[in-house]
C-alpha atoms as a PDB file:
ATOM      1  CA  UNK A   1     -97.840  -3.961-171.681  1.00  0.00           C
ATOM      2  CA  UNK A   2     -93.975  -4.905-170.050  1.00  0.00           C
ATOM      3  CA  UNK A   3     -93.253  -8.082-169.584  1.00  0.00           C
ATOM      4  CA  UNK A   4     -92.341  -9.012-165.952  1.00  0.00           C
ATOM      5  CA  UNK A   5     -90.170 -11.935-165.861  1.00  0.00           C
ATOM      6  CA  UNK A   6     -88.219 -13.427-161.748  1.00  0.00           C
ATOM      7  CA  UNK A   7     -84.631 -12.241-161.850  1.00  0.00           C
ATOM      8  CA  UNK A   8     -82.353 -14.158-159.350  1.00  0.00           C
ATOM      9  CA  UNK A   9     -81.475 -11.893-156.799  1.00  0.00           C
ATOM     10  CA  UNK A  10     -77.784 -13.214-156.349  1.00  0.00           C
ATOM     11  CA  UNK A  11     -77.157 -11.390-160.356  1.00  0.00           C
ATOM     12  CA  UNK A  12     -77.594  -8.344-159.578  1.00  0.00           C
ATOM     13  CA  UNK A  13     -75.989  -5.294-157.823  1.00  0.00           C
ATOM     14  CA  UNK A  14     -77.171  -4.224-154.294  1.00  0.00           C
ATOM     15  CA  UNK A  15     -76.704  -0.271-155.077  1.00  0.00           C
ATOM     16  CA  UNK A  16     -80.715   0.426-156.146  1.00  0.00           C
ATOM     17  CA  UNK A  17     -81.311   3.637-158.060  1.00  0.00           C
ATOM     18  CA  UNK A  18     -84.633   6.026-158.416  1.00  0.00           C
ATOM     19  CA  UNK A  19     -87.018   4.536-161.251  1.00  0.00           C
ATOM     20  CA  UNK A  20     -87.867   5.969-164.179  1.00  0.00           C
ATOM     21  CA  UNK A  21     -91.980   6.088-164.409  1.00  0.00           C
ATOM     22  CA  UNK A  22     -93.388   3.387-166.148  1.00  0.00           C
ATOM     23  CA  UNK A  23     -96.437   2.979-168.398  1.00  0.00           C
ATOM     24  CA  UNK A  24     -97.567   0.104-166.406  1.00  0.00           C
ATOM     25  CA  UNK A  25     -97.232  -1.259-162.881  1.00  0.00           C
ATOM     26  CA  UNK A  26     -95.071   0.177-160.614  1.00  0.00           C
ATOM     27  CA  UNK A  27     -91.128   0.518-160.045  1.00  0.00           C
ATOM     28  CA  UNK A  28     -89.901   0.115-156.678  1.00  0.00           C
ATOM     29  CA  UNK A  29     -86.534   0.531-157.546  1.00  0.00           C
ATOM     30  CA  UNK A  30     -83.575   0.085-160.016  1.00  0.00           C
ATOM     31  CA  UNK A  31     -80.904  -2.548-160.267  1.00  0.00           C
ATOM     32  CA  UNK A  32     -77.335  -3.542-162.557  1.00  0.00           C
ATOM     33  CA  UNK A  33     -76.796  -7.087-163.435  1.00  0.00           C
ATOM     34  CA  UNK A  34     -73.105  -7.947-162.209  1.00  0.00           C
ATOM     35  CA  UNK A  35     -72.934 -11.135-163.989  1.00  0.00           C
ATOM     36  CA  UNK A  36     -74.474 -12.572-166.760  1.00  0.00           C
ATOM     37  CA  UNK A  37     -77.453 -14.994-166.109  1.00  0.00           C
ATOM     38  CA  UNK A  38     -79.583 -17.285-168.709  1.00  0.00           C
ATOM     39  CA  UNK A  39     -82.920 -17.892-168.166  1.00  0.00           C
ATOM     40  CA  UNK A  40     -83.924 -21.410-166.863  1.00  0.00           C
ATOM     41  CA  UNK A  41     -87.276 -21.167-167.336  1.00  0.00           C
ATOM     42  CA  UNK A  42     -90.137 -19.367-169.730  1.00  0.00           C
ATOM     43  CA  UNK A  43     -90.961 -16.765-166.389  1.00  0.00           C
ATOM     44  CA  UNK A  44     -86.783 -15.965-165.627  1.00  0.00           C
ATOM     45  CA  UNK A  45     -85.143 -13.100-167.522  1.00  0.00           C
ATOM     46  CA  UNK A  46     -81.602 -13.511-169.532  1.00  0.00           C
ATOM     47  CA  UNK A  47     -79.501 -10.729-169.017  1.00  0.00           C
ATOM     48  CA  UNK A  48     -75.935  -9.595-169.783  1.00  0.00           C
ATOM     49  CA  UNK A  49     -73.165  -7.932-167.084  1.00  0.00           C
ATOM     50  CA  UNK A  50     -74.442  -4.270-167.043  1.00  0.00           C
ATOM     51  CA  UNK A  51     -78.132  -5.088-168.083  1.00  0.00           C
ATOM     52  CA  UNK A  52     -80.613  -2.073-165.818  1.00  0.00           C
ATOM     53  CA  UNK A  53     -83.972  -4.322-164.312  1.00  0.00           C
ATOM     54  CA  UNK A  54     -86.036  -2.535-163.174  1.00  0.00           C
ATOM     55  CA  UNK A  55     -87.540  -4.299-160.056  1.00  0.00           C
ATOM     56  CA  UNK A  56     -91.728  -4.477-159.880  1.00  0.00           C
ATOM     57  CA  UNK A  57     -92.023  -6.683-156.855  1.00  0.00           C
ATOM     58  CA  UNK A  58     -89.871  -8.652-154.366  1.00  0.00           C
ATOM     59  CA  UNK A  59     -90.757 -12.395-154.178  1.00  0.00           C
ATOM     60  CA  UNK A  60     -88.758 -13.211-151.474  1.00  0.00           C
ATOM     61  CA  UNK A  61     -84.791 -13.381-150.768  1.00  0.00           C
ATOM     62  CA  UNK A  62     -83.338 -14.768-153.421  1.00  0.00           C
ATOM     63  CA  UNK A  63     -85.713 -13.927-156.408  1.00  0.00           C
ATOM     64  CA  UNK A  64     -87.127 -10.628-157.505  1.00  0.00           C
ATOM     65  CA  UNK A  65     -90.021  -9.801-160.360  1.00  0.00           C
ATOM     66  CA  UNK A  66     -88.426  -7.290-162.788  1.00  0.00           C
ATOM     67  CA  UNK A  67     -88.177  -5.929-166.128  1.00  0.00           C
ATOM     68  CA  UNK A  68     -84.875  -5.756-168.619  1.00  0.00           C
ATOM     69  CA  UNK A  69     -85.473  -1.717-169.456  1.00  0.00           C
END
């Protein structure tokens, strides 16, 4: 099973992609980290400039439930 983990919305690119098909859950679309962010907390994701999330669920505007892929 992925692990989902909230990505801050403000890291990431606005330009979404088509998802690949996962094993679990669904994708509802594709993103690219523009900055770096470190994770705050044990349920945020650390990810590097260029880093592809894929994005599970939207929590509301400024956070996002996602996967580093």
């Amino acid at each position: 099973m992925a692990l989902m983990f909230l990505v801050p919305f403000a890291t990431i690119s606005a330009v979404k992609s088509a998802p690949a098909p996962l094993t679990s859950g669904s994708c509802l679309y594709r993103v690219r980290a523009v900055m770096d962010s470190q994770a705050q907390l044990d349920d945020e994701l650390s990810f590097t400039t260029g880093d592809v999330i894929d994005v599970i669920e939207e929590q509301d505007s400024d956070w996002l439930i996602g996967m580093s892929i």
